[in-house]
C-alpha atoms as a PDB file:
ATOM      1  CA  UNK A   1     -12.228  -5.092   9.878  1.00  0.00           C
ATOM      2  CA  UNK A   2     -11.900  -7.203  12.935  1.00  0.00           C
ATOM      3  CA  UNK A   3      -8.301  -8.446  11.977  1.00  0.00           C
ATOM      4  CA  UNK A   4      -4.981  -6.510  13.279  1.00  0.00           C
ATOM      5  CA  UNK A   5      -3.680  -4.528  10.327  1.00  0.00           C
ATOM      6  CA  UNK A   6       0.443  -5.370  10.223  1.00  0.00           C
ATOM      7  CA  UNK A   7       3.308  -2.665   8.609  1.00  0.00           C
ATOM      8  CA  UNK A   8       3.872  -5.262   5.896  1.00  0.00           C
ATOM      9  CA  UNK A   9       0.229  -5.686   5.142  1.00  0.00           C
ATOM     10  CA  UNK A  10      -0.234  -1.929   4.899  1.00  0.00           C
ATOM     11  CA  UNK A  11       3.179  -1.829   3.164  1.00  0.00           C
ATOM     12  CA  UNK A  12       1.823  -3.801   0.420  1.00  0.00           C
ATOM     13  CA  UNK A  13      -2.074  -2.308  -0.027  1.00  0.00           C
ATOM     14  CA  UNK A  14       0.059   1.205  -0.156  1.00  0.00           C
ATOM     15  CA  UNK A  15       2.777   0.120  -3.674  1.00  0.00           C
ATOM     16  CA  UNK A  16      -0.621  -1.652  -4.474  1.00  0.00           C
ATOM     17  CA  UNK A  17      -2.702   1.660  -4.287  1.00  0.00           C
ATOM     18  CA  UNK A  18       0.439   3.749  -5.574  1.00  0.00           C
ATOM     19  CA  UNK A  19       1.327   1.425  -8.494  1.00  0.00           C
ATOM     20  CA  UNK A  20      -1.920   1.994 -10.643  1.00  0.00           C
ATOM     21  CA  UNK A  21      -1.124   5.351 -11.380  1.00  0.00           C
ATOM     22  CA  UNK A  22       1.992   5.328 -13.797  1.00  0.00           C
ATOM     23  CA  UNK A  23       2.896   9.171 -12.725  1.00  0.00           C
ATOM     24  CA  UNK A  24       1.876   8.798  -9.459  1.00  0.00           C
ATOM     25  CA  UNK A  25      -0.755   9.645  -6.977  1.00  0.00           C
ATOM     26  CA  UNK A  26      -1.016  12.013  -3.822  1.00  0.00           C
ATOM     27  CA  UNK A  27      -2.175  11.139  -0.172  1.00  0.00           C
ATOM     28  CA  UNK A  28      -5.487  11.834  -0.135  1.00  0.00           C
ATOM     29  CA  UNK A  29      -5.794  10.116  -2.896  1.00  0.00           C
ATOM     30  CA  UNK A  30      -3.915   7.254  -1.155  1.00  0.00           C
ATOM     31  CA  UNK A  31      -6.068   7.457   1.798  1.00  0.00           C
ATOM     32  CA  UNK A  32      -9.361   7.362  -0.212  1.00  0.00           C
ATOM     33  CA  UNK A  33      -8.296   4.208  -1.963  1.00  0.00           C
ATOM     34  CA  UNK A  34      -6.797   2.222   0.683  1.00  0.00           C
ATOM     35  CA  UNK A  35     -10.282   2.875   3.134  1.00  0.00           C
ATOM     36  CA  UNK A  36     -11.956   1.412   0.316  1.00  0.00           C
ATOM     37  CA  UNK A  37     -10.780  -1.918   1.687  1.00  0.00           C
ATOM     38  CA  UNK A  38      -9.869  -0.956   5.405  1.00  0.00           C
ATOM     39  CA  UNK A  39     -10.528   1.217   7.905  1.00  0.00           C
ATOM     40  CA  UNK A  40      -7.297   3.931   8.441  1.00  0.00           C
ATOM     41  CA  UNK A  41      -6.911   7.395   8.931  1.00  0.00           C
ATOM     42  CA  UNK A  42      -4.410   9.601   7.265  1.00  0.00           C
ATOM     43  CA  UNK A  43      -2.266   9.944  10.399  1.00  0.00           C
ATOM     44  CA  UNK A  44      -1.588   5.936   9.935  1.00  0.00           C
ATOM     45  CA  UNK A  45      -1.010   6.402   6.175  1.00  0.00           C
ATOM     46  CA  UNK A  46       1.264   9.436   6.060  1.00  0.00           C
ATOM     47  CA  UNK A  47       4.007   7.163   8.069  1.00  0.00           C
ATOM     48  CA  UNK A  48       3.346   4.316   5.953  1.00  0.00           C
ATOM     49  CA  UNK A  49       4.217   6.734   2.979  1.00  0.00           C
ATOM     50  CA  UNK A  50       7.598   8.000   4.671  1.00  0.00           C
ATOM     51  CA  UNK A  51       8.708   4.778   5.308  1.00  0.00           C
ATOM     52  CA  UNK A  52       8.289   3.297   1.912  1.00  0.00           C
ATOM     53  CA  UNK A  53      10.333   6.510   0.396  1.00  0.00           C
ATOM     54  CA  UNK A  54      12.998   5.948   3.338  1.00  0.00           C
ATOM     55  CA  UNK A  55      13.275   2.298   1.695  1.00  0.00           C
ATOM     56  CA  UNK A  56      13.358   3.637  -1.532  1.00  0.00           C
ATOM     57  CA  UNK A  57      10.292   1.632  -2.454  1.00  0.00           C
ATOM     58  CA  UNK A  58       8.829   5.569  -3.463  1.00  0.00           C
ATOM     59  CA  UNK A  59       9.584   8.340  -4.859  1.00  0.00           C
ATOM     60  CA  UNK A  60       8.414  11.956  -3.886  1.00  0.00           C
ATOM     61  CA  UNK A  61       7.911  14.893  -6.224  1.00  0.00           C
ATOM     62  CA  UNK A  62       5.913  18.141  -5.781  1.00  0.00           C
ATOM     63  CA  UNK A  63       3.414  19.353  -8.212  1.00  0.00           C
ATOM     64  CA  UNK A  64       1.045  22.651  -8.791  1.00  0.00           C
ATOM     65  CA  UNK A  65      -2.556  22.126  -7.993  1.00  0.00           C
ATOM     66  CA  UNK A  66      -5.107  25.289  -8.291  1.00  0.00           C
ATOM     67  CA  UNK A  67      -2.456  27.149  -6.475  1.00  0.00           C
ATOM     68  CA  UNK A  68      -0.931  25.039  -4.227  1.00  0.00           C
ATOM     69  CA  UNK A  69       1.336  22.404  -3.959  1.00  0.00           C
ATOM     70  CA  UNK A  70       0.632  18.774  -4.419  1.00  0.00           C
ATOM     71  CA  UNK A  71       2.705  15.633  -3.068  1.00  0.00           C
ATOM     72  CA  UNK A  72       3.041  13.106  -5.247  1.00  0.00           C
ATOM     73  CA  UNK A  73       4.314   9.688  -4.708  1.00  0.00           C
ATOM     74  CA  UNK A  74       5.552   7.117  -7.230  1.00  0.00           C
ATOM     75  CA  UNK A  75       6.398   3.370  -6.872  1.00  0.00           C
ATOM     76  CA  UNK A  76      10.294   2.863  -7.944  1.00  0.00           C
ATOM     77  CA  UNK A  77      11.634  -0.479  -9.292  1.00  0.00           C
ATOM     78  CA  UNK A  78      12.246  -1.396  -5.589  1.00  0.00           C
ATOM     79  CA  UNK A  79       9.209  -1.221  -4.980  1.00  0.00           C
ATOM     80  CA  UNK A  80       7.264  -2.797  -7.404  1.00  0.00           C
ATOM     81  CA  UNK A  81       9.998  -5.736  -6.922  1.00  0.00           C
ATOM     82  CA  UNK A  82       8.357  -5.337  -3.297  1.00  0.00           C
ATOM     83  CA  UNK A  83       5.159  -5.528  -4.094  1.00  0.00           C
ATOM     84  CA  UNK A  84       5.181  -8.736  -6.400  1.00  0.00           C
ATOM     85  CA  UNK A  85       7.063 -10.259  -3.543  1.00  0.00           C
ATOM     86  CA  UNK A  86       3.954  -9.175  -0.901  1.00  0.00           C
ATOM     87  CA  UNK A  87       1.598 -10.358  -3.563  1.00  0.00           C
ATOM     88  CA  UNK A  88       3.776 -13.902  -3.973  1.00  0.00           C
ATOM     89  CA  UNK A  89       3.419 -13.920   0.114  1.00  0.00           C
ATOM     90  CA  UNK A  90      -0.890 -13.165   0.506  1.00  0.00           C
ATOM     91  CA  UNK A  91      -1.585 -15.672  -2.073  1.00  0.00           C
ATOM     92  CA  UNK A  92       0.265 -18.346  -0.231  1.00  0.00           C
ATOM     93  CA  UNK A  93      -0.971 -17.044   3.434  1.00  0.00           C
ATOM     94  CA  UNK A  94      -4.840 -16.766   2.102  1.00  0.00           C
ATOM     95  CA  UNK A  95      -4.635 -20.118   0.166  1.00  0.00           C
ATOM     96  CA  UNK A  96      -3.186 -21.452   3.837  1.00  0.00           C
ATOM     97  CA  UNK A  97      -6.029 -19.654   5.704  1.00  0.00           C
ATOM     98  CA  UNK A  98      -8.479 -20.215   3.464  1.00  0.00           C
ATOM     99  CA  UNK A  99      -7.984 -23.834   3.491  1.00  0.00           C
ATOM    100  CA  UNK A 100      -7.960 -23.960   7.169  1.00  0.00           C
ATOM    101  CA  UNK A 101     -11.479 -22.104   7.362  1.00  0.00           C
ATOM    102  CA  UNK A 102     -12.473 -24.683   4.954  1.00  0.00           C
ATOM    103  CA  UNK A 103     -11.180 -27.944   7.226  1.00  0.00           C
ATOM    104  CA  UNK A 104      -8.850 -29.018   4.183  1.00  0.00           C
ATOM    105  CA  UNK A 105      -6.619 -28.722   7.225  1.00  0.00           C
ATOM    106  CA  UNK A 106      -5.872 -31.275   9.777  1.00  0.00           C
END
């Protein structure tokens, strides 16, 4: 993608990514999803991840996995407040943009 990647747009494709999974999801899992749609590494992510728990937008819990433990991460009620607010804010900023593109716009 030729467009600058903000914190808030990552934010908000991370509690997207995070939110489908109901118990959670871990950060390679995270990582896989989100490249799906843009171009990051993990060492972008991981702070991405830290933040939202700092802001209590996700929760962190540890879990076994063939020997080894696996971090999970979980979207709180904070969060997912968060996220419908980010998704309330790209509809309005695309619709803007995309009506520009389209000369609807003077």
């Amino acid at each position: 993608m030729i467009f600058n990647t903000g914190a808030a747009l990552l934010d908000a494709i991370v509690l997207a990514v995070v939110s489908r999974e109901e118990k959670g999801t871990y950060g390679y899992k995270i990582t896989q999803d989100v490249r799906q749609v843009l171009d990051v590494s993990e060492s972008t992510l991981y702070p991405v991840l830290r933040r939202l728990q700092k802001d209590e937008c996700l929760k962190v819990y540890d879990q076994e996995y063939a020997g080894r433990n696996r971090r999970y991460y979980q979207i709180t009620e904070k969060g997912d407040a968060q996220l419908r607010l980010y998704q309330i804010e790209w509809r309005s900023y695309a619709s803007k943009i995309d009506r520009l593109f389209e000369g609807r716009i003077q």
